[in-house]
Protein backbone atom coordinates (compact mmCIF):
# COMPACT_ATOMS: atom_id res chain seq x y z
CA UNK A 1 25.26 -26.48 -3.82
CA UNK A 2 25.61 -24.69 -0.35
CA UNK A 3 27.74 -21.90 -1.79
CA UNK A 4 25.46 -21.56 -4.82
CA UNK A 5 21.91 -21.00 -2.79
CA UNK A 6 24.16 -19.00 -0.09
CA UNK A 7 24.94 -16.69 -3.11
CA UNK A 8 21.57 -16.42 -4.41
CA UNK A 9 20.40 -15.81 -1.03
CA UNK A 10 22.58 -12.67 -0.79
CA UNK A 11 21.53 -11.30 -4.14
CA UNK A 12 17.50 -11.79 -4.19
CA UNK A 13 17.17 -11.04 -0.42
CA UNK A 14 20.25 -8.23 0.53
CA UNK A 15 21.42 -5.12 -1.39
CA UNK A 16 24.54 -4.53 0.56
CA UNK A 17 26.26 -6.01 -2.61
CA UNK A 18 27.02 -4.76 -6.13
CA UNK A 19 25.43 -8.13 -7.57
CA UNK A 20 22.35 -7.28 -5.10
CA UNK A 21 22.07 -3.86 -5.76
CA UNK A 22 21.99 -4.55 -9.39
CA UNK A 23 19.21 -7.60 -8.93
CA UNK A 24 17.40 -4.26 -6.76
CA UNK A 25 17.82 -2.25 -10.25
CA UNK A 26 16.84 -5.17 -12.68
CA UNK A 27 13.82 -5.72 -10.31
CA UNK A 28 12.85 -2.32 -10.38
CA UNK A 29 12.80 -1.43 -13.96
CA UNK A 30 10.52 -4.80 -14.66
CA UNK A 31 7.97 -3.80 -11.87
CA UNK A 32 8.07 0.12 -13.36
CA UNK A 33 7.32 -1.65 -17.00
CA UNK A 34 4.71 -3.77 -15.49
CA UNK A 35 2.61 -1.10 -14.19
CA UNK A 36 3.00 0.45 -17.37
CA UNK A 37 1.61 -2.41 -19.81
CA UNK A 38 -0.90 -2.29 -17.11
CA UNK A 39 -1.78 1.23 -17.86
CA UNK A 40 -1.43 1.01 -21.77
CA UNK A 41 -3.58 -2.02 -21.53
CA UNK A 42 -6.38 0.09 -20.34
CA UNK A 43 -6.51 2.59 -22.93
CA UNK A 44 -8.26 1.26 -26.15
CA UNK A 45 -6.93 2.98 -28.93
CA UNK A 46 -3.62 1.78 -27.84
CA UNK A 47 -4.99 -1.46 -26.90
CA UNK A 48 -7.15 -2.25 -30.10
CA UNK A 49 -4.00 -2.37 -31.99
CA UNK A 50 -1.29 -3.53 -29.61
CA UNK A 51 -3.19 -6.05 -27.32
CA UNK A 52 -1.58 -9.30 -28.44
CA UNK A 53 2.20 -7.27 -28.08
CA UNK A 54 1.12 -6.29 -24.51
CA UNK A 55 0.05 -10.19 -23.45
CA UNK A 56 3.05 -11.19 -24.60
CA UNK A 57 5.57 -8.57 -22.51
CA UNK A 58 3.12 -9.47 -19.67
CA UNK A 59 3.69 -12.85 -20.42
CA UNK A 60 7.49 -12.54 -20.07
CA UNK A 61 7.43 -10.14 -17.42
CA UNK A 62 4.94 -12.79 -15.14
CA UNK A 63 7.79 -15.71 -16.26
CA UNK A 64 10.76 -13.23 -14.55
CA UNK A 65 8.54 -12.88 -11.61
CA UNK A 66 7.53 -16.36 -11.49
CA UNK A 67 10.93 -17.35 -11.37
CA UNK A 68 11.93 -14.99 -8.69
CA UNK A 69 8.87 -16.44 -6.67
CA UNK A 70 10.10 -19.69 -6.74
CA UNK A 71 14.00 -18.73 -6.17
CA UNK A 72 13.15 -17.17 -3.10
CA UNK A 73 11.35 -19.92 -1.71
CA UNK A 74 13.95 -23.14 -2.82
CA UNK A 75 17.00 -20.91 -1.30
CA UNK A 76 15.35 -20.01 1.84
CA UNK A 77 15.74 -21.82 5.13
CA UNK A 78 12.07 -21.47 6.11
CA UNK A 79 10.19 -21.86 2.56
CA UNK A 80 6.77 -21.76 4.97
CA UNK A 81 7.05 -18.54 6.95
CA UNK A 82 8.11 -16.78 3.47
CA UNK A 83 5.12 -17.74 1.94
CA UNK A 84 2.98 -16.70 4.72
CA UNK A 85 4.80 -13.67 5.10
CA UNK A 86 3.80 -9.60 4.22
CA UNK A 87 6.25 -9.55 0.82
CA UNK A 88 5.84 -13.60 0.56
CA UNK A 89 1.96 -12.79 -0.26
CA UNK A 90 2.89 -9.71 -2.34
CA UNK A 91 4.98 -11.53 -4.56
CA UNK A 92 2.68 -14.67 -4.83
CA UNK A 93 0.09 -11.74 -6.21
CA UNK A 94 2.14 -10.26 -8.53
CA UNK A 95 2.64 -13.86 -10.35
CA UNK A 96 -0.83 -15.32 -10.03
CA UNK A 97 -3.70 -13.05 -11.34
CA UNK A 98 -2.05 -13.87 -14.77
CA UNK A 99 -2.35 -17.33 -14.29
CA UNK A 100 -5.97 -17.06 -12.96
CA UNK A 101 -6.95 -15.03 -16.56
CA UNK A 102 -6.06 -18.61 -18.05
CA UNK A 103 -8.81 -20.02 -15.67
CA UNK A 104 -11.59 -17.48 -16.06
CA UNK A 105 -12.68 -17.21 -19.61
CA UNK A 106 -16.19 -16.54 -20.94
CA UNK A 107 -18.48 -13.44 -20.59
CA UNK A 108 -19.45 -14.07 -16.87
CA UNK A 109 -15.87 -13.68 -15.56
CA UNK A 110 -14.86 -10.86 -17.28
CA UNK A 111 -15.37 -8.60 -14.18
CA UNK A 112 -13.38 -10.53 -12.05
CA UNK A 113 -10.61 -10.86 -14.74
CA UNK A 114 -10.68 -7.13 -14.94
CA UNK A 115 -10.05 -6.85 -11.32
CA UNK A 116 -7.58 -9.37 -10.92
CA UNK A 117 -5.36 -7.06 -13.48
CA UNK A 118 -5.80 -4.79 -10.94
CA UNK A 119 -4.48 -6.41 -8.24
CA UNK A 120 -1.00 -6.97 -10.49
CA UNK A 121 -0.24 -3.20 -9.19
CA UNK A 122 0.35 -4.09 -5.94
CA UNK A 123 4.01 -5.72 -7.53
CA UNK A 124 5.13 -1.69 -7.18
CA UNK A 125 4.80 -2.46 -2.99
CA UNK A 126 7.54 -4.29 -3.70
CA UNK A 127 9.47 -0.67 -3.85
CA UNK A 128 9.04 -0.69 -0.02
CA UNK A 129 11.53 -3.28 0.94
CA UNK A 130 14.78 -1.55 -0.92
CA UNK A 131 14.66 1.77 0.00
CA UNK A 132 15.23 3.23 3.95
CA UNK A 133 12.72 6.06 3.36
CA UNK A 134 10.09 3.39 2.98
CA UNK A 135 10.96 1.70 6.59
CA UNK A 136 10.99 5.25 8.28
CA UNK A 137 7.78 5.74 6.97
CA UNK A 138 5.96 2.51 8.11
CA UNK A 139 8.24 2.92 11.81
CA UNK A 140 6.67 6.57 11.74
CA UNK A 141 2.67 5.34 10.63
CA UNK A 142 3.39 2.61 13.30
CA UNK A 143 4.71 4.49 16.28
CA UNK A 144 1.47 6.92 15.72
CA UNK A 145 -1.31 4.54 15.74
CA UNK A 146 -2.55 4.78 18.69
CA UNK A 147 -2.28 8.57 19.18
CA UNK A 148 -4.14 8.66 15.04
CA UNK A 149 -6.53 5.87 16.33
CA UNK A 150 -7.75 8.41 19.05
CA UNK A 151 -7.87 10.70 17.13
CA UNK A 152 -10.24 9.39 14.17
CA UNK A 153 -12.31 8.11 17.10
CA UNK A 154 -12.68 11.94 18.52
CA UNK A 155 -13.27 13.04 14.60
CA UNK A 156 -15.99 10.14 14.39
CA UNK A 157 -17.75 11.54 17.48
CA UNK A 158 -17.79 15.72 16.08
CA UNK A 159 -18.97 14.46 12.87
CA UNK A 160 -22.17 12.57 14.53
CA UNK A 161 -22.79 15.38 16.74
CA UNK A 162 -22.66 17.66 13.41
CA UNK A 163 -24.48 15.98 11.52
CA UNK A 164 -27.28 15.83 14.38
CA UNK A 165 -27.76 19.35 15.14
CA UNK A 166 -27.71 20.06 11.47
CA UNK A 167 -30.54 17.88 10.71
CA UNK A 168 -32.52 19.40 13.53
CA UNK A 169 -31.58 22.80 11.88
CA UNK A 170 -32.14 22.11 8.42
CA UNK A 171 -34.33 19.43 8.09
CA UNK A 172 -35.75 17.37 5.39
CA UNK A 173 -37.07 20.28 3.56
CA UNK A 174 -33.58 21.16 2.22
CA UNK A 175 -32.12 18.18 2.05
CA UNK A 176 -30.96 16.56 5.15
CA UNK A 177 -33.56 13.86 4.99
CA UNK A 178 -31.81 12.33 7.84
CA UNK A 179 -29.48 11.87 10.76
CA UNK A 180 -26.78 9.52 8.65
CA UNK A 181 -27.45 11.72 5.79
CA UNK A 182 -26.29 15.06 7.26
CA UNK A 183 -23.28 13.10 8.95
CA UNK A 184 -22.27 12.20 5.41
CA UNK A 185 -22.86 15.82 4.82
CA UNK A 186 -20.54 16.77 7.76
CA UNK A 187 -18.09 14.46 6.96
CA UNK A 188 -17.66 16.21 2.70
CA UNK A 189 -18.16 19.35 4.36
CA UNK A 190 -14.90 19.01 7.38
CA UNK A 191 -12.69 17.08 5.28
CA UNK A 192 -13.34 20.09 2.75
CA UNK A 193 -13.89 17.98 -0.19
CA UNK A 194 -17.32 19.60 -0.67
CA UNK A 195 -19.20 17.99 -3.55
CA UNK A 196 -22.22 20.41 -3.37
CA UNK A 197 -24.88 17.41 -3.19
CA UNK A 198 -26.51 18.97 0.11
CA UNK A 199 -26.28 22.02 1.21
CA UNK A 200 -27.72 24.60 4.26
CA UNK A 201 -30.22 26.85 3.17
CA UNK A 202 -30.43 28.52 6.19
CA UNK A 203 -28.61 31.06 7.75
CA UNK A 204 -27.99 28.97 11.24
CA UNK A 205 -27.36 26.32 9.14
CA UNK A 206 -24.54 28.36 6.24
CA UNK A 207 -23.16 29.57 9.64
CA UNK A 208 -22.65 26.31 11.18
CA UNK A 209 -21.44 25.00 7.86
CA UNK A 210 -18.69 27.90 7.96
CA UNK A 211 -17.55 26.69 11.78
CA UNK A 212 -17.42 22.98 10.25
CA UNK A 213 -15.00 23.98 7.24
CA UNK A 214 -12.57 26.17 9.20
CA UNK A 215 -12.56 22.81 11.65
CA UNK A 216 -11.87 21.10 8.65
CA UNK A 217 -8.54 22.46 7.61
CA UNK A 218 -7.10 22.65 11.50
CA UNK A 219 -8.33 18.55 12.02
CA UNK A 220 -6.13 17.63 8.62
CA UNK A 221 -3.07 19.28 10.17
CA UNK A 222 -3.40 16.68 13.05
CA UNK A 223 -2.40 13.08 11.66
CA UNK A 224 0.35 15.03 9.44
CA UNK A 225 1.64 16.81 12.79
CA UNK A 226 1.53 13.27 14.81
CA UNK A 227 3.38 11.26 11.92
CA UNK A 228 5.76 14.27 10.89
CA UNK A 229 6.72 14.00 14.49
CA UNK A 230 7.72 10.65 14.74
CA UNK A 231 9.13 11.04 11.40
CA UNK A 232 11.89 13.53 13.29
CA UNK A 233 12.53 11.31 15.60
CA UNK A 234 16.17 10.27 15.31
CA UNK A 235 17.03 6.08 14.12
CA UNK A 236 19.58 3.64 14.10
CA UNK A 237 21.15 2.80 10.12
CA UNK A 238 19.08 -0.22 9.26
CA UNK A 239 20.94 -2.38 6.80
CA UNK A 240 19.30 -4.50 3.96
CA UNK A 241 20.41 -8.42 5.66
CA UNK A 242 17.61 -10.61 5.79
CA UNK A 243 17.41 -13.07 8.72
CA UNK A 244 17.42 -16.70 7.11
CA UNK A 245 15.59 -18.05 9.75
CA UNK A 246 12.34 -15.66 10.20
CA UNK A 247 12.92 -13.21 7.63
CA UNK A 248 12.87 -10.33 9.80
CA UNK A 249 14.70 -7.00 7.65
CA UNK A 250 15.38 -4.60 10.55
CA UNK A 251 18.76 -5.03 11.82
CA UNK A 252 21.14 -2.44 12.70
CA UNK A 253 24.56 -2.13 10.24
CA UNK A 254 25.93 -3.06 13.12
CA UNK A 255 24.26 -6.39 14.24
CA UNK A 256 25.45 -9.97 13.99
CA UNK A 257 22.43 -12.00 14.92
CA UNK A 258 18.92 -11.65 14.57
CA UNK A 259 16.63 -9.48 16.68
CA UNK A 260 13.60 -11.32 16.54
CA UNK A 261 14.79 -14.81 16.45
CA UNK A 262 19.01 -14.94 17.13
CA UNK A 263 19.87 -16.49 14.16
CA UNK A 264 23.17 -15.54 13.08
CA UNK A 265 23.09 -13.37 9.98
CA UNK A 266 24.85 -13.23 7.00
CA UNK A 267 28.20 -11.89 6.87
């Protein structure tokens, strides 16, 4: 029995083998089909005519998930801390708001039904755990917090001091009935999304407006510098092993036990 979870545990939670790079595959192409039921499911002329086809596939798809949920947990040493873990939760939500839809019937809980369907697209995070790019990326977004933390605070700041002086400028008269509403306006305006809604009608005010969209383009370069930097950075191979013990996914090709806890890890 041992040998059997041991080998189970090597397929569902590794991809260093060809039985757990094919599980990777298999996974893959059900979460891919998934998102796109959800999609089809959404548009009515496809859904008038195919709805009780698509809750059926969903239906099958949820039972291959399902199952998966509860493999994971029986052959793992710590069923507990895989629950409460980042993919533990993302799997338990890519099973459940199916379940829920069973729950919820009637008029009044159609909205909530409607969003719990949403929710089944966070099954494509799942992606994350299987491919190296994805751990760079999170190691790079990581690394820059604090440095992208300052930075939105500085951002915050300009945007409230922008907004000020152009409510003094314009005024309510053309628009800028007041201080939060010409920050929002200086907020569309440097981010350059610009949805026209207010605008200066003065010519201190246009001119300011020009300083605050040149700002705009040099301010987006920033976080994309700061995480494109860290990106560069040179790493150690990370292999796919999964620490039995705490679950932890970061070890070196090279290591033997654990980094977080010690636990010895799976040859």
């Amino acid at each position: 029995m041992n040998k059997i979870k041991q080998k189970l545990y090597e397929i569902i939670f590794e991809a260093d083998t060809p039985a757990g790079k094919l599980f990777d595959v298999v996974l893959l192409i059900v979460i891919l089909v998934s998102v796109v039921l959800v999609m089809l499911e959404s548009v009515p002329s496809i859904a008038a005519n195919n709805l009780p086809t698509l809750h059926k596939l969903e239906w099958i798809i949820t039972g291959i998930f399902t199952v998966e949920y509860v493999l994971r947990i029986l052959i793992t040493k710590k069923p507990v801390r895989y629950i409460f873990s980042f993919y533990g939760i993302i799997d338990f939500l890519s099973v459940i708001p199916t379940y829920l839809s069973l729950i919820f019937v009637g008029s009044h809980s159609l909205v909530v039904i409607r969003m719990l369907r949403l929710i089944r697209v966070f099954r494509i995070l799942k992606l994350t755990r299987y491919t190296s790019a994805g751990q760079s990326l999170r190691r790079a977004l990581w690394a820059s917090r604090e440095k992208i933390s300052v930075f939105i605070f500085l951002v915050l700041i300009l945007v409230v001091i922008i907004g000020t002086i152009m409510y003094l400028v314009e005024g309510e008269t053309h628009g800028f009935k007041s201080i939060p509403t010409s920050i929002y306006w200086a907020i569309v305006t440097l981010t350059t999304v610009g949805y026209g809604d207010i605008s200066p009608a003065t010519a201190l005010g246009q001119f300011l407006a020009s300083i605050v969209m040149i700002l705009g383009y040099a301010i987006i370069a920033v976080p994309t510098g700061i995480v494109t930097s860290e990106l560069m950075k040179p790493t150690s191979k990370k292999n796919t092993q999964v620490c039995p013990n705490c679950m932890c996914e970061t070890h070196d090709d090279d290591a033997i036990f654990c980094k977080k806890c010690g636990t010895e890890l799976n040859p």
